[in-house]
N, C-alpha and C. Protein backbone atom coordinates (compact mmCIF):
# COMPACT_ATOMS: atom_id res chain seq x y z
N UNK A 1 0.84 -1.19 0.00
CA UNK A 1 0.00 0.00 0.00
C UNK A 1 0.88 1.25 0.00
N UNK A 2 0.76 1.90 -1.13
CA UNK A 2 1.67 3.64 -1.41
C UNK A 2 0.70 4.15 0.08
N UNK A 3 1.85 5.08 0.85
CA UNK A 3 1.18 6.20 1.75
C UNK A 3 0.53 6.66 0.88
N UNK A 4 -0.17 7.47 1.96
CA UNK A 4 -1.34 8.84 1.55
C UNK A 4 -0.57 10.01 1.40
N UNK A 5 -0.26 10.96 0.01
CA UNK A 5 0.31 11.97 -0.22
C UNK A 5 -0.61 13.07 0.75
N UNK A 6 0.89 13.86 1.43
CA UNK A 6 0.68 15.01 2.34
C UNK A 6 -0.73 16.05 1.56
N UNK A 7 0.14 16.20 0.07
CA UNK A 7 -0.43 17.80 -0.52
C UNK A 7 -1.03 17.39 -1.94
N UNK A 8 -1.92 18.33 -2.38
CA UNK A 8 -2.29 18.01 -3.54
C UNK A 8 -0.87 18.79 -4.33
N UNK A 9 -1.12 18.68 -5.67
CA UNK A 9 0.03 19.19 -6.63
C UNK A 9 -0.36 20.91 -6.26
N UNK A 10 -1.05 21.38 -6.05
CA UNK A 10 -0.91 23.01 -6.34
C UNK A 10 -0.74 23.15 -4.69
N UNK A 11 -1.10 22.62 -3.93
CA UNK A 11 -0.58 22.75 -2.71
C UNK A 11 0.78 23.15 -2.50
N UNK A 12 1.63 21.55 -2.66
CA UNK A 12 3.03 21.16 -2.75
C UNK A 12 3.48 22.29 -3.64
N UNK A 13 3.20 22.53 -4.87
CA UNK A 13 3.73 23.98 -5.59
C UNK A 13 3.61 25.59 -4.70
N UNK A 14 2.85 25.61 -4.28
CA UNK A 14 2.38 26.66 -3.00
C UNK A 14 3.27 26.86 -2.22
N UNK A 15 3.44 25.66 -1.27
CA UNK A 15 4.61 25.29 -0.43
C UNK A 15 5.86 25.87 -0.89
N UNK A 16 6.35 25.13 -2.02
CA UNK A 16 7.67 25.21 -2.51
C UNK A 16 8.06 26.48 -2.31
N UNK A 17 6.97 27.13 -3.15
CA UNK A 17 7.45 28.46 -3.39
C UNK A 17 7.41 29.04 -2.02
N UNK A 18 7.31 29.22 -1.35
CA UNK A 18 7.03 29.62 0.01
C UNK A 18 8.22 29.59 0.85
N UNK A 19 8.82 28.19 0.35
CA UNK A 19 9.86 27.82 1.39
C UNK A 19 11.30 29.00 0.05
N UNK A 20 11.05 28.82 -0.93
CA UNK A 20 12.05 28.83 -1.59
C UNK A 20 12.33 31.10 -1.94
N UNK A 21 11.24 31.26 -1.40
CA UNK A 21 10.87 32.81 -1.60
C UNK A 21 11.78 33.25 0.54
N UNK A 22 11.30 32.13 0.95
CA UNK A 22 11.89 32.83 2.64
C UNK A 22 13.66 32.51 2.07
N UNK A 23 14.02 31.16 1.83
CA UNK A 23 15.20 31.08 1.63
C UNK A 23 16.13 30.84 0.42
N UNK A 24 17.40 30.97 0.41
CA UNK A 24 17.49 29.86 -1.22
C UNK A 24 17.43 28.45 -0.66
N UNK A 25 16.94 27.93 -1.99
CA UNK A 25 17.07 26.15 -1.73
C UNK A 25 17.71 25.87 -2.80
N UNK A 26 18.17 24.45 -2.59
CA UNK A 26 18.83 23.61 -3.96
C UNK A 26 17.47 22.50 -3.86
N UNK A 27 17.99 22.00 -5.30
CA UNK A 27 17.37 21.07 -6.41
C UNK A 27 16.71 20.18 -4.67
N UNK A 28 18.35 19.66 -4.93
CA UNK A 28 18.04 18.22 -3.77
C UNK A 28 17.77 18.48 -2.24
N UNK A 29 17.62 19.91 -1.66
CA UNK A 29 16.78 19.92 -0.52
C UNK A 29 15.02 20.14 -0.73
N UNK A 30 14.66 20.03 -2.07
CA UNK A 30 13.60 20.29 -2.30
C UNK A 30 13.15 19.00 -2.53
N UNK A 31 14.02 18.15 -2.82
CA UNK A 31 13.49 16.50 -3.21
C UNK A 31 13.33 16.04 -2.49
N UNK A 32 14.04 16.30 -1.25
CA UNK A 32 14.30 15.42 0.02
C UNK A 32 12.37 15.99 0.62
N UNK A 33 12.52 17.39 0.63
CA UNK A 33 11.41 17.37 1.01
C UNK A 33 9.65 16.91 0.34
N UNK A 34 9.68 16.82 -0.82
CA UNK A 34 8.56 16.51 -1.27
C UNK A 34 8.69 14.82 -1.10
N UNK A 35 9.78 14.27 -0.95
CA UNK A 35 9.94 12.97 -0.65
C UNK A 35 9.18 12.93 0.73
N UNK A 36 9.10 13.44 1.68
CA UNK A 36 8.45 13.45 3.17
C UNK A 36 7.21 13.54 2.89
N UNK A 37 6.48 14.75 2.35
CA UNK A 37 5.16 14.67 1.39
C UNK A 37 4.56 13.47 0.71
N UNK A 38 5.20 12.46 0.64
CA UNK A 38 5.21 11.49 -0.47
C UNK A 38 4.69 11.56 -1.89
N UNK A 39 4.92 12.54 -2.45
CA UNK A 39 5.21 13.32 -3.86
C UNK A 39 5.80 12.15 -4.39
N UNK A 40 5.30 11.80 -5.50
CA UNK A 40 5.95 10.55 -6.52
C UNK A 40 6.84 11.22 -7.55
N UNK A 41 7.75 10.23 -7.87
CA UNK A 41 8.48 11.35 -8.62
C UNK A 41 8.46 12.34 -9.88
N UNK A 42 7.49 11.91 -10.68
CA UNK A 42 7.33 12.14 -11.62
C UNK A 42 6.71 13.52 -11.51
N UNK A 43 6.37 14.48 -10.50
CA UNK A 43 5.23 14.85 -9.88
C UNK A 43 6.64 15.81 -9.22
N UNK A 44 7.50 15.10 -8.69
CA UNK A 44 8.60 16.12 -8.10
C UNK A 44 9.41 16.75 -9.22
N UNK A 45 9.43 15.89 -10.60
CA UNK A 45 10.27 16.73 -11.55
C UNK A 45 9.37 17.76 -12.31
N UNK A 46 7.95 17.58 -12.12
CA UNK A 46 7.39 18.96 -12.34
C UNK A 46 7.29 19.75 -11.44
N UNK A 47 7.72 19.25 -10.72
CA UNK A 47 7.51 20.46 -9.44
C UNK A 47 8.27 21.19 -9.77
N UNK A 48 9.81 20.65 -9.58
CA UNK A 48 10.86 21.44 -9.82
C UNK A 48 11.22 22.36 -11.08
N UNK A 49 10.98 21.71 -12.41
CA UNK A 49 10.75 22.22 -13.40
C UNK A 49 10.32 23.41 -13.80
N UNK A 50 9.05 23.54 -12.84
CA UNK A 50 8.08 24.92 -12.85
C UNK A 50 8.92 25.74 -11.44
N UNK A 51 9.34 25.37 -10.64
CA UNK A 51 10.12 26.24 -9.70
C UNK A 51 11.44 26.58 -10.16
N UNK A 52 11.87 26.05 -11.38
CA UNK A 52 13.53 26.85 -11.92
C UNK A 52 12.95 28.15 -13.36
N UNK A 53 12.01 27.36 -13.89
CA UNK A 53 11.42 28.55 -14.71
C UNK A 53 10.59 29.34 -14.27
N UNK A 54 10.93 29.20 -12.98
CA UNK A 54 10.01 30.79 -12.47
C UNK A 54 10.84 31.42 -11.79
N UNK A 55 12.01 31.05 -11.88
CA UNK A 55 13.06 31.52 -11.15
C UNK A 55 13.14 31.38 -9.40
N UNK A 56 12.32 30.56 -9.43
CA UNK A 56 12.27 30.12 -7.51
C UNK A 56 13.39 29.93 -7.08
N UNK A 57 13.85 28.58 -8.11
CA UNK A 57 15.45 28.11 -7.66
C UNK A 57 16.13 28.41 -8.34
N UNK A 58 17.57 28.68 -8.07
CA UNK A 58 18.80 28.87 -8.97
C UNK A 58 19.67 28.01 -8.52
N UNK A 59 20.34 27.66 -9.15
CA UNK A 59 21.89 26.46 -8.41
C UNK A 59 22.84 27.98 -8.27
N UNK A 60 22.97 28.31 -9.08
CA UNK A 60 23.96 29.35 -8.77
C UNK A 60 23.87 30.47 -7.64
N UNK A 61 22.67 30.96 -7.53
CA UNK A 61 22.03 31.60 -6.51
C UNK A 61 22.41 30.86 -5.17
N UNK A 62 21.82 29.64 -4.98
CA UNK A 62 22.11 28.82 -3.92
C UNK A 62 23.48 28.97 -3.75
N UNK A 63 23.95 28.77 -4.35
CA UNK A 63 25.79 28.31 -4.15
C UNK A 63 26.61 29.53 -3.63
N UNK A 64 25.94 31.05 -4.04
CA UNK A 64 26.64 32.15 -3.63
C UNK A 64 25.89 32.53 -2.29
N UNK A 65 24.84 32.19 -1.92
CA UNK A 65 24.24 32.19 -0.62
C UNK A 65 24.94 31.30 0.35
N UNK A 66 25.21 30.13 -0.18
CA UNK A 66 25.56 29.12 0.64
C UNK A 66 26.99 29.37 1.28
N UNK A 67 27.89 29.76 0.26
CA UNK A 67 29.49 30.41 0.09
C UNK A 67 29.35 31.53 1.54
N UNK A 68 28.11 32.69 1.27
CA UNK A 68 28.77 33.71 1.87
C UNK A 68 27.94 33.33 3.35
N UNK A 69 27.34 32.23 3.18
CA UNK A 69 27.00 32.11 4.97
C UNK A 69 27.51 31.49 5.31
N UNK A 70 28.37 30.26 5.16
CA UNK A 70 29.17 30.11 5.96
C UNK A 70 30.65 30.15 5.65
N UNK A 71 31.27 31.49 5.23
CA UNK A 71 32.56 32.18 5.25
C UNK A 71 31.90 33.05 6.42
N UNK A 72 30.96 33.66 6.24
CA UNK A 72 30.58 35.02 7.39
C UNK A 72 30.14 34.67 8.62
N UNK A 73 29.58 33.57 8.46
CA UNK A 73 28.81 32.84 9.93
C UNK A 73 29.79 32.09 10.39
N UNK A 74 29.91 31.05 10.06
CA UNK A 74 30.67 29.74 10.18
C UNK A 74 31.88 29.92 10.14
N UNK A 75 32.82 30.82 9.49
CA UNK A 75 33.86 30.65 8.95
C UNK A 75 34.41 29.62 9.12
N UNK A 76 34.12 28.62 7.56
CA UNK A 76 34.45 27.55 7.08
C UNK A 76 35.38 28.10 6.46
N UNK A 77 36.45 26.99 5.60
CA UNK A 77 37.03 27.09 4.86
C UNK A 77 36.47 26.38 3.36
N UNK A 78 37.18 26.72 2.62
CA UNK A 78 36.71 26.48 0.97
C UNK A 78 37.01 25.15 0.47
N UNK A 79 37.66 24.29 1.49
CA UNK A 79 37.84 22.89 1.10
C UNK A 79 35.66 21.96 1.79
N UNK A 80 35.72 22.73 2.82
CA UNK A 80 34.61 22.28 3.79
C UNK A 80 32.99 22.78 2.57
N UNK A 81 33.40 23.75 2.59
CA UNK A 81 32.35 24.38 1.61
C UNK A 81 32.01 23.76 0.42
N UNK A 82 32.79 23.57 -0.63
CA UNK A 82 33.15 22.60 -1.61
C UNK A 82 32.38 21.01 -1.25
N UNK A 83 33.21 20.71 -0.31
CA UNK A 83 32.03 19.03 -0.29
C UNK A 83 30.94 19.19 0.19
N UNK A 84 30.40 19.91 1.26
CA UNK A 84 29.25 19.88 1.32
C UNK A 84 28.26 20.54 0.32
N UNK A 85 29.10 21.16 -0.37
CA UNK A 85 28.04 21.78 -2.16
C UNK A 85 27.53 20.47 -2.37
N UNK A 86 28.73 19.75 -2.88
CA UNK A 86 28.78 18.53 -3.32
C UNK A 86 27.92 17.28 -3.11
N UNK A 87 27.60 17.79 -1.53
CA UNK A 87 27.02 16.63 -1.12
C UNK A 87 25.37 17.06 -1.36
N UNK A 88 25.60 18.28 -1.89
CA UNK A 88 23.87 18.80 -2.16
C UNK A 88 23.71 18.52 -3.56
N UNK A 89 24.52 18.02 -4.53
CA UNK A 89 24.78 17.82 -5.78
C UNK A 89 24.49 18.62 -6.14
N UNK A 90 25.75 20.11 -5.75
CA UNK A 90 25.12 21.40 -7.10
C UNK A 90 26.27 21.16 -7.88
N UNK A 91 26.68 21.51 -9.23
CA UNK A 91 27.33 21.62 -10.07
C UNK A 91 28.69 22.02 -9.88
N UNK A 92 30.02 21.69 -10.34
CA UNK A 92 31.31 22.08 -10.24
C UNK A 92 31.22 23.55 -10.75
N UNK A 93 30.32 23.91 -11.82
CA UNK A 93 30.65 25.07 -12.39
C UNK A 93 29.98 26.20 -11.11
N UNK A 94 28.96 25.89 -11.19
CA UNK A 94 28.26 26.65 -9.73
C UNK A 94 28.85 26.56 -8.21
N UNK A 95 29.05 25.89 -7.90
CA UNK A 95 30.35 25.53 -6.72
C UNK A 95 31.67 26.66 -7.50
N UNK A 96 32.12 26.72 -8.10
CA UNK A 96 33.20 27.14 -8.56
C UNK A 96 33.07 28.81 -8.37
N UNK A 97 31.29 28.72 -8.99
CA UNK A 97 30.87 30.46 -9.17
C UNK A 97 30.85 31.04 -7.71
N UNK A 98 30.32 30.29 -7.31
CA UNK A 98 30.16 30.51 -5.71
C UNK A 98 31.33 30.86 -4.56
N UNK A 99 32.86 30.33 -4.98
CA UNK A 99 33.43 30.45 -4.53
C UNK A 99 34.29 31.60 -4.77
N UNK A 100 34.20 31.88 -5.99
CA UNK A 100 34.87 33.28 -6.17
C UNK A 100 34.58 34.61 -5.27
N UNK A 101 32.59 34.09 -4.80
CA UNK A 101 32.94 35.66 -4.55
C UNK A 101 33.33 35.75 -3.01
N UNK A 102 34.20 35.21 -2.28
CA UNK A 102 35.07 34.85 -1.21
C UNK A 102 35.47 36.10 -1.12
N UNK A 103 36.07 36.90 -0.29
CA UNK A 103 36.92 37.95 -0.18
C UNK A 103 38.01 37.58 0.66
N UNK A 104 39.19 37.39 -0.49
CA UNK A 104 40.32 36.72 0.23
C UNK A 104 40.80 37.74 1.36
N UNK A 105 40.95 38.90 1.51
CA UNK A 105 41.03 39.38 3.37
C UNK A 105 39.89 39.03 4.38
N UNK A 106 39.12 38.94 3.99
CA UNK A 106 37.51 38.42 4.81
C UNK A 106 38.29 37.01 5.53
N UNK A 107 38.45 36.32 4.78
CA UNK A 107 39.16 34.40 4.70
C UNK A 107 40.58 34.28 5.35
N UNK A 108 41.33 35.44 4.91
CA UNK A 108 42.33 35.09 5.95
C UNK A 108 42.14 35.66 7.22
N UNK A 109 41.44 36.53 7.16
CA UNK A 109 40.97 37.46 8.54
C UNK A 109 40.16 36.06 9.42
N UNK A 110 39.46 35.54 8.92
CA UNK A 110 38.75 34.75 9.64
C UNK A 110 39.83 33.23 9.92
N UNK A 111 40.46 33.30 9.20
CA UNK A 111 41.65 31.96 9.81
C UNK A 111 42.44 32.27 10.70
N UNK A 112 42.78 33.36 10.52
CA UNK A 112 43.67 34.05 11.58
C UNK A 112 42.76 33.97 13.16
N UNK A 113 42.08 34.63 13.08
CA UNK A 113 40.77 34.58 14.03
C UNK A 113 40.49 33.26 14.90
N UNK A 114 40.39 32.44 14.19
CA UNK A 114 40.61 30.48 14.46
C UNK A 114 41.73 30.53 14.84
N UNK A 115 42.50 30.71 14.35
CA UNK A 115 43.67 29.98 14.32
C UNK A 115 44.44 30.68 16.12
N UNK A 116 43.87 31.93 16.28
CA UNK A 116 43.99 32.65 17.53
C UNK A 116 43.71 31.73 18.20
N UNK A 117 42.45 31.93 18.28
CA UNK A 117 41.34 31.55 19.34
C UNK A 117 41.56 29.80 19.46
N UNK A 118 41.93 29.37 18.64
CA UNK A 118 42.81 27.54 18.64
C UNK A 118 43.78 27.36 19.77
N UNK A 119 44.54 28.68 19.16
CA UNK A 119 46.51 28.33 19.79
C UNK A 119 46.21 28.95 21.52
N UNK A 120 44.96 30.04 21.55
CA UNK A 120 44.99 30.12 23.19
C UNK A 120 43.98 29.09 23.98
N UNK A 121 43.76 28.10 23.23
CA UNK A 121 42.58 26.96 24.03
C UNK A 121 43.41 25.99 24.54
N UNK A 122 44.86 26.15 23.60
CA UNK A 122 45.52 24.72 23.83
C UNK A 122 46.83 25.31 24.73
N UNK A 123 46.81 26.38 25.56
CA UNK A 123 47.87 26.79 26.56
C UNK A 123 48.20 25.89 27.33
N UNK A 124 47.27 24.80 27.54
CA UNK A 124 47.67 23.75 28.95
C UNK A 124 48.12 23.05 28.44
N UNK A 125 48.66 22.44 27.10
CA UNK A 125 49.28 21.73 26.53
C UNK A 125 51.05 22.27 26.08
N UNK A 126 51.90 21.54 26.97
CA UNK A 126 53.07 22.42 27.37
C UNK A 126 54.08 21.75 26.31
N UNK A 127 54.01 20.52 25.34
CA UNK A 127 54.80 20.31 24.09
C UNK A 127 53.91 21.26 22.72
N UNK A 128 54.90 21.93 22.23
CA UNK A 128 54.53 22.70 21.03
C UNK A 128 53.70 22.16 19.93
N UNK A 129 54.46 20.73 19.95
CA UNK A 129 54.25 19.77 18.80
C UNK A 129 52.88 19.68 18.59
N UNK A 130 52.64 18.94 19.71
CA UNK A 130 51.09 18.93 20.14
C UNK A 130 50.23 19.69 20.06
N UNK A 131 50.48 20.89 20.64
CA UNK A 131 49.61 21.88 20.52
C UNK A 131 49.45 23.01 19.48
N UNK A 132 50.53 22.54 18.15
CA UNK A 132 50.32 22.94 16.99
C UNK A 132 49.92 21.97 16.03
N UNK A 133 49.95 20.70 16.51
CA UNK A 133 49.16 19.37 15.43
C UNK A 133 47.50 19.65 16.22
N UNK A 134 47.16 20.34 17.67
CA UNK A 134 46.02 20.15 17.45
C UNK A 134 45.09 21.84 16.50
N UNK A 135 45.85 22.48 16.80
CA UNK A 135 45.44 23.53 16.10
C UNK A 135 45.38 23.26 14.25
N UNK A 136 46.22 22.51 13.83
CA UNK A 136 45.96 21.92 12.51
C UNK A 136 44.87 21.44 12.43
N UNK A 137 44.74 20.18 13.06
CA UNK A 137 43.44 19.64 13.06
C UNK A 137 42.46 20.32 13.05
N UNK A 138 41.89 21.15 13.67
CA UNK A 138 40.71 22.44 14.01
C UNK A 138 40.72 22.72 12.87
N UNK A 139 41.98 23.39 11.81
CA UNK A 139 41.58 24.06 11.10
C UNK A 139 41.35 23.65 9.64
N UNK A 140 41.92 22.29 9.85
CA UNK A 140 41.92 21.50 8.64
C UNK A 140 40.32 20.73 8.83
N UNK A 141 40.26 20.46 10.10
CA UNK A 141 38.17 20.19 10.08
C UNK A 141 37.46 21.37 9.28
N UNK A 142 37.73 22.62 9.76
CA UNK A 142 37.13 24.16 9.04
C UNK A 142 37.39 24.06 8.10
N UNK A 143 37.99 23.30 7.27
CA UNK A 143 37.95 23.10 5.58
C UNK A 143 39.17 24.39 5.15
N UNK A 144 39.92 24.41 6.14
CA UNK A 144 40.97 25.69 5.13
C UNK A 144 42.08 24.68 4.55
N UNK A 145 42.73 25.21 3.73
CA UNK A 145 43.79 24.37 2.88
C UNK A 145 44.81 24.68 3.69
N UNK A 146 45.87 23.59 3.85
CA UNK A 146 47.23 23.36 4.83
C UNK A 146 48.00 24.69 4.39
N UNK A 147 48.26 25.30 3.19
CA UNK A 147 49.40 25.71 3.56
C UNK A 147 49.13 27.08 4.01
N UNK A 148 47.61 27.97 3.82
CA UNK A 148 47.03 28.62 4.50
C UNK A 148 47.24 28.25 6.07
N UNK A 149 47.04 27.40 6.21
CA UNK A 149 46.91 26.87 7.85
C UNK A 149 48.46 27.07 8.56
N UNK A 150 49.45 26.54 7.71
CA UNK A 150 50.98 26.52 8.40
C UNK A 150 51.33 28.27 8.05
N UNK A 151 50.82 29.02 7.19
CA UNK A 151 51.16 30.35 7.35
C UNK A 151 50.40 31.11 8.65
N UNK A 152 49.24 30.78 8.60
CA UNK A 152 48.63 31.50 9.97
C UNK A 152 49.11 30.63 11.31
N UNK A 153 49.46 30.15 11.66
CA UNK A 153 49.57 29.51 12.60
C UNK A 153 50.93 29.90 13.16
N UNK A 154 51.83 30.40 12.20
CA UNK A 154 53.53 30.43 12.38
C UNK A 154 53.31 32.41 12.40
N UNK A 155 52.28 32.76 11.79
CA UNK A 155 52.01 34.28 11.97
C UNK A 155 51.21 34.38 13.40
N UNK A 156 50.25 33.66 13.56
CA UNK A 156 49.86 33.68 15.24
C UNK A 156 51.16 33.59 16.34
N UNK A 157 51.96 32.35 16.60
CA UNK A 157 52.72 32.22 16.81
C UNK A 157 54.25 33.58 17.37
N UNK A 158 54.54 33.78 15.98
CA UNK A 158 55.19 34.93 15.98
C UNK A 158 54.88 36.14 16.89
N UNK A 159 53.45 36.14 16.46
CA UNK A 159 52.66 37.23 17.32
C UNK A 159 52.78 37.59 18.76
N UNK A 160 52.88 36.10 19.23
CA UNK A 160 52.40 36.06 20.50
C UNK A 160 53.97 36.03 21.03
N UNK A 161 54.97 35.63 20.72
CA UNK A 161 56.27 35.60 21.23
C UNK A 161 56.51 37.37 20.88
N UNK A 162 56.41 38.04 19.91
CA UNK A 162 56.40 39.70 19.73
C UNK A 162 55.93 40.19 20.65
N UNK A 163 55.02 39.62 21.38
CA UNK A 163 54.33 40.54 22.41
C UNK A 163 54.66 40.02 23.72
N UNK A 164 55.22 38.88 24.07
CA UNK A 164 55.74 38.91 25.34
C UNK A 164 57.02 39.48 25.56
């Protein structure tokens, strides 16, 4: 026995737009949700269909929304950002668009920032080694690329021996 679908079709179209007018969405958080609806599929690719030619959704839109909230919120890094596009299946070219509009002082400002706020969590840790492999780690979870990471970390560093 198929469940009982949540919405009728102009409903579920109603909805969409609703959700997709408060926020951006991608393709596949919209599938996931009419999948909960139990929307059959055939029924979800018109959905969607009529929500990209009305301009509801954009992949590209999404991807530069997605980019600048979490560089500004989150400050992720662009390796972290990248797979989880990925894992929303938006496009390399759109992932790509998205990432440009980064503001590389924004990005190092915000690694630096981590990378602070890392190296003074791990004061009780009295071998260096250690307490600069765990500050890697942190920042290599935040998705920043290593050699970003060994420049801020040796510029934190510096810092803090300058000032004692």
């Amino acid at each position: 026995m198929k469940p009982e679908r949540k919405y009728s079709l102009l409903e579920a179209k109603s909805r969409l737009e609703g959700l997709c007018a408060y926020q951006e969405r991608c393709t596949f958080e919209l599938k996931k949700k009419m999948q909960s609806w139990n929307i059959d599929l055939e029924d979800q690719d018109i959905l969607i269909s009529d929500l990209i030619s009305n301009n509801y959704i954009s992949e590209e839109r999404f991807a530069e929304a997605y980019v600048s909230g979490k560089t500004r919120i989150k400050k992720w890094g662009r390796i972290k950002i990248r797979t989880e596009l990925k894992r929303k299946f938006i496009s390399d070219y759109s992932i790509n668009r998205g990432l440009k509009i980064i503001d590389q002082e924004e990005y190092w400002h915000n690694l630096l920032h981590l990378t602070g706020r890392k190296w003074g969590t791990t004061k009780s840790e009295k071998n260096e080694y250690k307490r600069k492999a765990k500050t890697y780690r942190y920042l290599s979870s935040k998705g920043y690329e290593t050699d970003l990471i060994r420049d801020a970390v040796e510029e934190v560093i510096n810092e803090q021996q300058t000032s004692q």
